[in-house]
PDB file of N, CA and C in Angstrom:
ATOM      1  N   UNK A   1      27.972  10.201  -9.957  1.00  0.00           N
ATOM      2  CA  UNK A   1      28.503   9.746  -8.692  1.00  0.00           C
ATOM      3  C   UNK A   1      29.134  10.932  -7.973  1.00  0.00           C
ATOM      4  N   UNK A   2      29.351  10.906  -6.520  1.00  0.00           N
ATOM      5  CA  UNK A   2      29.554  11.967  -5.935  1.00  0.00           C
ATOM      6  C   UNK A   2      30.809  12.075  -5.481  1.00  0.00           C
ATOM      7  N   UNK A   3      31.590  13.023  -5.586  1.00  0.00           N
ATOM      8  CA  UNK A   3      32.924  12.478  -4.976  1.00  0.00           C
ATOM      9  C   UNK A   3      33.418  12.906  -3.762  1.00  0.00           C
ATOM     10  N   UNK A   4      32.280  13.361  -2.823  1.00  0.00           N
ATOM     11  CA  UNK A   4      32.709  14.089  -1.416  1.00  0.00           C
ATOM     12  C   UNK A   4      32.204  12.904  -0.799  1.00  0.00           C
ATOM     13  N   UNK A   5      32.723  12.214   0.732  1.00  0.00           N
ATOM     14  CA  UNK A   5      31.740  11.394   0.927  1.00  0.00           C
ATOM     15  C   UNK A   5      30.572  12.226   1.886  1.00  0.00           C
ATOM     16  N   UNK A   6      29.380  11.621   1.340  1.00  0.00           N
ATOM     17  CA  UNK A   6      28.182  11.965   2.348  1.00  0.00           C
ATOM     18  C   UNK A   6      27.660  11.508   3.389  1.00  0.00           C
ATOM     19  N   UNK A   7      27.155  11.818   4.649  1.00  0.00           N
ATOM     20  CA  UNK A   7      26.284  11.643   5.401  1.00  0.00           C
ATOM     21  C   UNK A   7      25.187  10.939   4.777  1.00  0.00           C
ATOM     22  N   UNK A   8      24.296  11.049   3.720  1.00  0.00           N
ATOM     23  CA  UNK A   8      22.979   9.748   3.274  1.00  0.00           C
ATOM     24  C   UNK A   8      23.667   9.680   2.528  1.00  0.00           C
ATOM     25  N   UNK A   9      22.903   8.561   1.601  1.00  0.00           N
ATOM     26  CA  UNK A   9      22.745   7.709   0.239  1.00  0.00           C
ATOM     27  C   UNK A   9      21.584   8.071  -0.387  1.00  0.00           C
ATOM     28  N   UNK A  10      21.385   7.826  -1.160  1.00  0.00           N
ATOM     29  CA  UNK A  10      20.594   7.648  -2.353  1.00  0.00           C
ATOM     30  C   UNK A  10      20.040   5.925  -2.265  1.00  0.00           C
ATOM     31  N   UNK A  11      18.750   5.961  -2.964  1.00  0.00           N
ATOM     32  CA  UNK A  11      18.277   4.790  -2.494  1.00  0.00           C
ATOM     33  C   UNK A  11      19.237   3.572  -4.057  1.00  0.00           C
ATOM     34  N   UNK A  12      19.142   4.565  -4.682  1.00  0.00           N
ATOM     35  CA  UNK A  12      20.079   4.173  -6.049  1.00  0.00           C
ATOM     36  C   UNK A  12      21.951   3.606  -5.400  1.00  0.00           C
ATOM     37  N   UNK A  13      21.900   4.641  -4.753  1.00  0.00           N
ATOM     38  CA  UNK A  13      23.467   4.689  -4.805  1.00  0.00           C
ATOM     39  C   UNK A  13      23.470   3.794  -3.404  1.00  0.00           C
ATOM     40  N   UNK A  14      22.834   3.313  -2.159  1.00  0.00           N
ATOM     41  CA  UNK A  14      22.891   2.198  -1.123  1.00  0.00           C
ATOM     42  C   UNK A  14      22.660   0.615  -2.211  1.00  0.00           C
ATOM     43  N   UNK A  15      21.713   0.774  -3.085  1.00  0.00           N
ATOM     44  CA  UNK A  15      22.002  -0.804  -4.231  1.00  0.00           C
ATOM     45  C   UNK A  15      22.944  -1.001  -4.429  1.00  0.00           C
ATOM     46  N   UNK A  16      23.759   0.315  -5.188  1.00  0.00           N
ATOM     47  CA  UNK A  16      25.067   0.223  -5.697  1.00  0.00           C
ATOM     48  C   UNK A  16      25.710  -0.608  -5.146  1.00  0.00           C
ATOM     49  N   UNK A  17      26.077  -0.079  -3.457  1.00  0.00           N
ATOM     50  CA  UNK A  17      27.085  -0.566  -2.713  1.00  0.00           C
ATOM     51  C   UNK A  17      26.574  -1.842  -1.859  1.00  0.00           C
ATOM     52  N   UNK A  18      25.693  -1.948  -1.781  1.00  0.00           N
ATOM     53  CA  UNK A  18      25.522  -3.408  -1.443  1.00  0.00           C
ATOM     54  C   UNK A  18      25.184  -4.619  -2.610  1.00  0.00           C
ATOM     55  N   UNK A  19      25.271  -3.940  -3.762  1.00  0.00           N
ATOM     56  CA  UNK A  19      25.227  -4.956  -5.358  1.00  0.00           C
ATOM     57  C   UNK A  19      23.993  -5.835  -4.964  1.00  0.00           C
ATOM     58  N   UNK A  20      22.916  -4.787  -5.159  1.00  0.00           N
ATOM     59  CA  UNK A  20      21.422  -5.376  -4.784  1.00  0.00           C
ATOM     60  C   UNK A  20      20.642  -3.983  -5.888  1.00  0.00           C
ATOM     61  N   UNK A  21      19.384  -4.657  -6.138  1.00  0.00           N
ATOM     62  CA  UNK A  21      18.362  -3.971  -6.868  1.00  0.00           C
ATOM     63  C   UNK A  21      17.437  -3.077  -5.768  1.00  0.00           C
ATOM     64  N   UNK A  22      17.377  -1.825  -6.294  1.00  0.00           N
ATOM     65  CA  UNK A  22      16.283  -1.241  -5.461  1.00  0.00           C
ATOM     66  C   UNK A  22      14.960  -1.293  -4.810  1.00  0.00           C
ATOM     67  N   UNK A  23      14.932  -2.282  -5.501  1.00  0.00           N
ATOM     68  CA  UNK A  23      13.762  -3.032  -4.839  1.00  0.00           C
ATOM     69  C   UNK A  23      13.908  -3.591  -3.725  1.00  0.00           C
ATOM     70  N   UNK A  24      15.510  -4.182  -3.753  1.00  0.00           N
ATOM     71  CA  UNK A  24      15.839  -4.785  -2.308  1.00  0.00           C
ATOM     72  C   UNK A  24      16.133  -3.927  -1.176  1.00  0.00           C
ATOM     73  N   UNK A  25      16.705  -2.808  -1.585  1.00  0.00           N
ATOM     74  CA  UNK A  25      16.397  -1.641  -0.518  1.00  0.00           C
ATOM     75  C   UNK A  25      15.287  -1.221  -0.194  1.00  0.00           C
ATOM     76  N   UNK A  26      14.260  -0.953  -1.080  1.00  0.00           N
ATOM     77  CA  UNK A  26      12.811  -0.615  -0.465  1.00  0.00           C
ATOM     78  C   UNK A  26      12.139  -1.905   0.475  1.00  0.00           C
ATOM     79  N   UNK A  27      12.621  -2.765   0.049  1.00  0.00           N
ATOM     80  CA  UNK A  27      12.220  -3.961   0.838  1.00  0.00           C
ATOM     81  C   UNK A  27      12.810  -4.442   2.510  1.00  0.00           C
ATOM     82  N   UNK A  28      13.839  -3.563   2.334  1.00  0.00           N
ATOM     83  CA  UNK A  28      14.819  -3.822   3.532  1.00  0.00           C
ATOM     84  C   UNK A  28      14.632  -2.315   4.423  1.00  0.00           C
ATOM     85  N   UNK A  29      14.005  -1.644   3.924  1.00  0.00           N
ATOM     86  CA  UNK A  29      13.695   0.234   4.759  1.00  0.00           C
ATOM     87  C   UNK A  29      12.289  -0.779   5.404  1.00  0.00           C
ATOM     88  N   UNK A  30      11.502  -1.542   4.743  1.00  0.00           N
ATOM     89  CA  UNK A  30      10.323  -1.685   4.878  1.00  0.00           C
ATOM     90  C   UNK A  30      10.543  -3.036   5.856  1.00  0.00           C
ATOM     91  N   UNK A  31      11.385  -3.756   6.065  1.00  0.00           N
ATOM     92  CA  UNK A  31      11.736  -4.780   7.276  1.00  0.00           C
ATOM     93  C   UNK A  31      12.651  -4.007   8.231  1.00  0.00           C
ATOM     94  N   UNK A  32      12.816  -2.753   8.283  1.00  0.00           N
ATOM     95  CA  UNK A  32      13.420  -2.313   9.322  1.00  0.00           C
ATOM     96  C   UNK A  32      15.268  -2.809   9.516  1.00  0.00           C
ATOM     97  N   UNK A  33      15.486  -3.309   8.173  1.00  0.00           N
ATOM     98  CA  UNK A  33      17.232  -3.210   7.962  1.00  0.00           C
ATOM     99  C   UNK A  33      17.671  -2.315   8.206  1.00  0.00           C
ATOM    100  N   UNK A  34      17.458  -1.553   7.275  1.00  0.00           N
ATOM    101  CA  UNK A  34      17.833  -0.220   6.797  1.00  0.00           C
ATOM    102  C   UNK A  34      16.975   0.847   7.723  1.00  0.00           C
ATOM    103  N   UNK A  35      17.141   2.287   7.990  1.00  0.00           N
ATOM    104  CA  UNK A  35      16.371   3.245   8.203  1.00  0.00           C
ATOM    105  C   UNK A  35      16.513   4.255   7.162  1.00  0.00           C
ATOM    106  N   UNK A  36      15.565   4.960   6.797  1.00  0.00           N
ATOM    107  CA  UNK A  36      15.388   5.640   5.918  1.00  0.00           C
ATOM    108  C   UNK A  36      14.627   7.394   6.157  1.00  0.00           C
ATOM    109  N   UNK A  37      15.224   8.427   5.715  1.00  0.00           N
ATOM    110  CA  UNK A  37      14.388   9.285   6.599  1.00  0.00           C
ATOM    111  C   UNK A  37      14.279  10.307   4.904  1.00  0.00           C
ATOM    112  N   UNK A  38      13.012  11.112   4.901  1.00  0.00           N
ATOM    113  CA  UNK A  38      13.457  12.589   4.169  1.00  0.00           C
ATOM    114  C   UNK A  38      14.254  13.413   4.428  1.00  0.00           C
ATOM    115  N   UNK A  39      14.675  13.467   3.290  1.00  0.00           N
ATOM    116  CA  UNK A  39      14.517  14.998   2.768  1.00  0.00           C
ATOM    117  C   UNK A  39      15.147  15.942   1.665  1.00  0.00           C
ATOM    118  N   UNK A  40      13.978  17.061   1.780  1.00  0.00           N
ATOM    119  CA  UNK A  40      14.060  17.621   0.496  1.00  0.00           C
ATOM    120  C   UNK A  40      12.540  16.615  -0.177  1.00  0.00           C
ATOM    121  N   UNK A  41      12.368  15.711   0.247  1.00  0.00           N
ATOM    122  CA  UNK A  41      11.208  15.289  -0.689  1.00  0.00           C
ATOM    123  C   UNK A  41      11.975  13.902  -0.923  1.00  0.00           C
ATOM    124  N   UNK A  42      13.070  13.786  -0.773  1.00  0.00           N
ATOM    125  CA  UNK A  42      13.838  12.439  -1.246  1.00  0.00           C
ATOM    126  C   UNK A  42      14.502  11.473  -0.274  1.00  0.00           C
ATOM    127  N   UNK A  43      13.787   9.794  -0.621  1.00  0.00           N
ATOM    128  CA  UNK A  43      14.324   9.153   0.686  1.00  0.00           C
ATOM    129  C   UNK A  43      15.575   8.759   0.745  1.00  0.00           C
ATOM    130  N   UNK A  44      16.204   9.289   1.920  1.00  0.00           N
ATOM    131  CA  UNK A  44      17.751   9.000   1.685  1.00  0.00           C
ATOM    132  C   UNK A  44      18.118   7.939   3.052  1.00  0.00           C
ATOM    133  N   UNK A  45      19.050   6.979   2.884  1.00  0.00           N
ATOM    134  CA  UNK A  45      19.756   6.133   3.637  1.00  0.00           C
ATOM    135  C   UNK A  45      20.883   6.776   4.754  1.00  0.00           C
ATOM    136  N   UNK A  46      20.934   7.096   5.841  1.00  0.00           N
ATOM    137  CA  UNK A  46      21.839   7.838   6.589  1.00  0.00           C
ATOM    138  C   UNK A  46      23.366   6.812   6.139  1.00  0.00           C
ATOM    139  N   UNK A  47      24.496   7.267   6.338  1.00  0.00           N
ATOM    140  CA  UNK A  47      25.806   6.448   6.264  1.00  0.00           C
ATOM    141  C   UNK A  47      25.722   5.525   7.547  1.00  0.00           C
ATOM    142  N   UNK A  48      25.007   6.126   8.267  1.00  0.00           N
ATOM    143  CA  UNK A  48      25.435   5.057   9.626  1.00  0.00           C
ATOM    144  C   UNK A  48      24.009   3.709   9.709  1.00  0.00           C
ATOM    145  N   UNK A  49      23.504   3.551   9.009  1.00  0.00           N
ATOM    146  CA  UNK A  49      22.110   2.755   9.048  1.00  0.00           C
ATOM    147  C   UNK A  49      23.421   1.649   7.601  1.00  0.00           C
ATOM    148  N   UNK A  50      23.676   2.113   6.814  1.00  0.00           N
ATOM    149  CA  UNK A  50      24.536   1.167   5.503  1.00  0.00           C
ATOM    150  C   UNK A  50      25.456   0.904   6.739  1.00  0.00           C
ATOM    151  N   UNK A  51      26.515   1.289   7.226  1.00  0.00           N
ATOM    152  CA  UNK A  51      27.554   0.875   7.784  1.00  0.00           C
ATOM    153  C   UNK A  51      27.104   0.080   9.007  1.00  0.00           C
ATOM    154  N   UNK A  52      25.768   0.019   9.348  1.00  0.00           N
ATOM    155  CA  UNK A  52      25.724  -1.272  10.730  1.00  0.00           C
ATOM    156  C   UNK A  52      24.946  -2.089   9.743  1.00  0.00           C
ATOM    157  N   UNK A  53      24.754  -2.225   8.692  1.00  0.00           N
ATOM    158  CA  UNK A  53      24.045  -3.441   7.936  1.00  0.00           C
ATOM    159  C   UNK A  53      25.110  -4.076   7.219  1.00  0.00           C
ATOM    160  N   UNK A  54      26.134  -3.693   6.516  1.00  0.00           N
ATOM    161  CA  UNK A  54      27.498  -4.145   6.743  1.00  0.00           C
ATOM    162  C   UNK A  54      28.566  -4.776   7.003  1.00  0.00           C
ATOM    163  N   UNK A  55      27.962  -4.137   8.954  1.00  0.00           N
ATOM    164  CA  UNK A  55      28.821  -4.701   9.664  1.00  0.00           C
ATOM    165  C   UNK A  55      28.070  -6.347  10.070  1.00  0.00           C
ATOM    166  N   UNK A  56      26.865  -5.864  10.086  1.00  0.00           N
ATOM    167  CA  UNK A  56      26.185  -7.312  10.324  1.00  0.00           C
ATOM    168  C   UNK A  56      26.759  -8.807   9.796  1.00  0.00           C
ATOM    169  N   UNK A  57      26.782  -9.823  10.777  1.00  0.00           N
ATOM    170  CA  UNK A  57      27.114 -11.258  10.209  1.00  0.00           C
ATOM    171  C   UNK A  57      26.071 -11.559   9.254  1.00  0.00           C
ATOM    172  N   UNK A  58      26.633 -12.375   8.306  1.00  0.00           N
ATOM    173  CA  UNK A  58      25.927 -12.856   6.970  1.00  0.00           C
ATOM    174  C   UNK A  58      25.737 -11.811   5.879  1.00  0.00           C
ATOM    175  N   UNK A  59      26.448 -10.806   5.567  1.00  0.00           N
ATOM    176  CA  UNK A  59      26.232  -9.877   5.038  1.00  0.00           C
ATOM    177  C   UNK A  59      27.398 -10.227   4.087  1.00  0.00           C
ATOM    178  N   UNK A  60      27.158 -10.500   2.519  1.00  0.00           N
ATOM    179  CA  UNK A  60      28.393 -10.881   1.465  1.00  0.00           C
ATOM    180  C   UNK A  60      29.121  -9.901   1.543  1.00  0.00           C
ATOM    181  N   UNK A  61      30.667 -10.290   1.998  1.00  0.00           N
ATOM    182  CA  UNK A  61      31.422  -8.890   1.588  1.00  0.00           C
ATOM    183  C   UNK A  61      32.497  -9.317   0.417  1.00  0.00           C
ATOM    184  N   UNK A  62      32.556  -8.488  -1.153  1.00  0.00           N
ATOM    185  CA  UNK A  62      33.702  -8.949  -1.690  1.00  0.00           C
ATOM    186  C   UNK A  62      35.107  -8.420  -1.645  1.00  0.00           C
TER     187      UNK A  62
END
Protein backbone atom coordinates (compact mmCIF):
# COMPACT_ATOMS: atom_id res chain seq x y z
CA UNK A 1 0.00 0.00 0.00
CA UNK A 2 1.17 3.42 -0.74
CA UNK A 3 1.45 5.99 1.69
CA UNK A 4 1.73 9.29 -0.38
CA UNK A 5 -1.65 10.00 -1.72
CA UNK A 6 -1.75 9.63 -5.58
CA UNK A 7 -3.18 11.16 -8.52
CA UNK A 8 -4.36 7.26 -10.10
CA UNK A 9 -5.23 4.05 -8.56
CA UNK A 10 -4.47 0.85 -9.29
CA UNK A 11 -7.20 -1.20 -10.69
CA UNK A 12 -6.48 -3.45 -7.43
CA UNK A 13 -6.29 -0.64 -5.11
CA UNK A 14 -9.92 1.42 -6.74
CA UNK A 15 -11.69 -2.44 -5.55
CA UNK A 16 -10.10 -1.89 -2.43
CA UNK A 17 -11.79 1.33 -1.81
CA UNK A 18 -14.96 0.82 -3.17
CA UNK A 19 -15.07 -3.00 -1.40
CA UNK A 20 -15.81 -4.48 -4.90
CA UNK A 21 -13.90 -7.28 -6.94
CA UNK A 22 -11.91 -6.34 -9.93
CA UNK A 23 -13.90 -7.54 -12.05
CA UNK A 24 -16.34 -4.94 -11.00
CA UNK A 25 -13.99 -2.30 -11.92
CA UNK A 26 -13.19 -3.69 -15.29
CA UNK A 27 -16.80 -3.84 -15.71
CA UNK A 28 -17.49 -0.32 -14.65
CA UNK A 29 -14.16 1.31 -16.98
CA UNK A 30 -16.14 -0.76 -19.61
CA UNK A 31 -19.81 1.03 -18.80
CA UNK A 32 -18.14 4.24 -18.72
CA UNK A 33 -18.35 4.69 -14.61
CA UNK A 34 -15.12 4.86 -14.17
CA UNK A 35 -12.42 6.31 -16.76
CA UNK A 36 -9.43 4.63 -17.09
CA UNK A 37 -6.28 5.75 -18.99
CA UNK A 38 -2.38 4.23 -19.40
CA UNK A 39 0.40 4.27 -18.33
CA UNK A 40 3.63 2.91 -18.26
CA UNK A 41 1.74 -0.11 -19.77
CA UNK A 42 -0.64 -0.12 -16.65
CA UNK A 43 -4.37 0.78 -16.42
CA UNK A 44 -4.72 3.21 -13.83
CA UNK A 45 -8.00 4.98 -12.36
CA UNK A 46 -7.34 8.92 -12.17
CA UNK A 47 -8.37 10.16 -8.28
CA UNK A 48 -10.85 12.37 -9.81
CA UNK A 49 -12.94 9.64 -12.00
CA UNK A 50 -13.11 7.41 -8.00
CA UNK A 51 -14.05 10.67 -6.31
CA UNK A 52 -17.15 11.62 -8.78
CA UNK A 53 -18.29 7.88 -8.58
CA UNK A 54 -18.40 8.35 -4.89
CA UNK A 55 -19.88 11.25 -4.91
CA UNK A 56 -22.66 9.78 -6.99
CA UNK A 57 -26.28 9.01 -5.34
CA UNK A 58 -26.71 5.30 -4.63
CA UNK A 59 -23.23 4.69 -4.11
CA UNK A 60 -22.85 2.49 -0.45
CA UNK A 61 -20.91 4.61 1.75
CA UNK A 62 -19.74 2.98 5.20
Amino acid sequence: MRTSVSSVHTIRETAWVLGVSQGVVFRAIRLGLLTAERQYGRLVIPNSSLRRLLSEPGVPRD
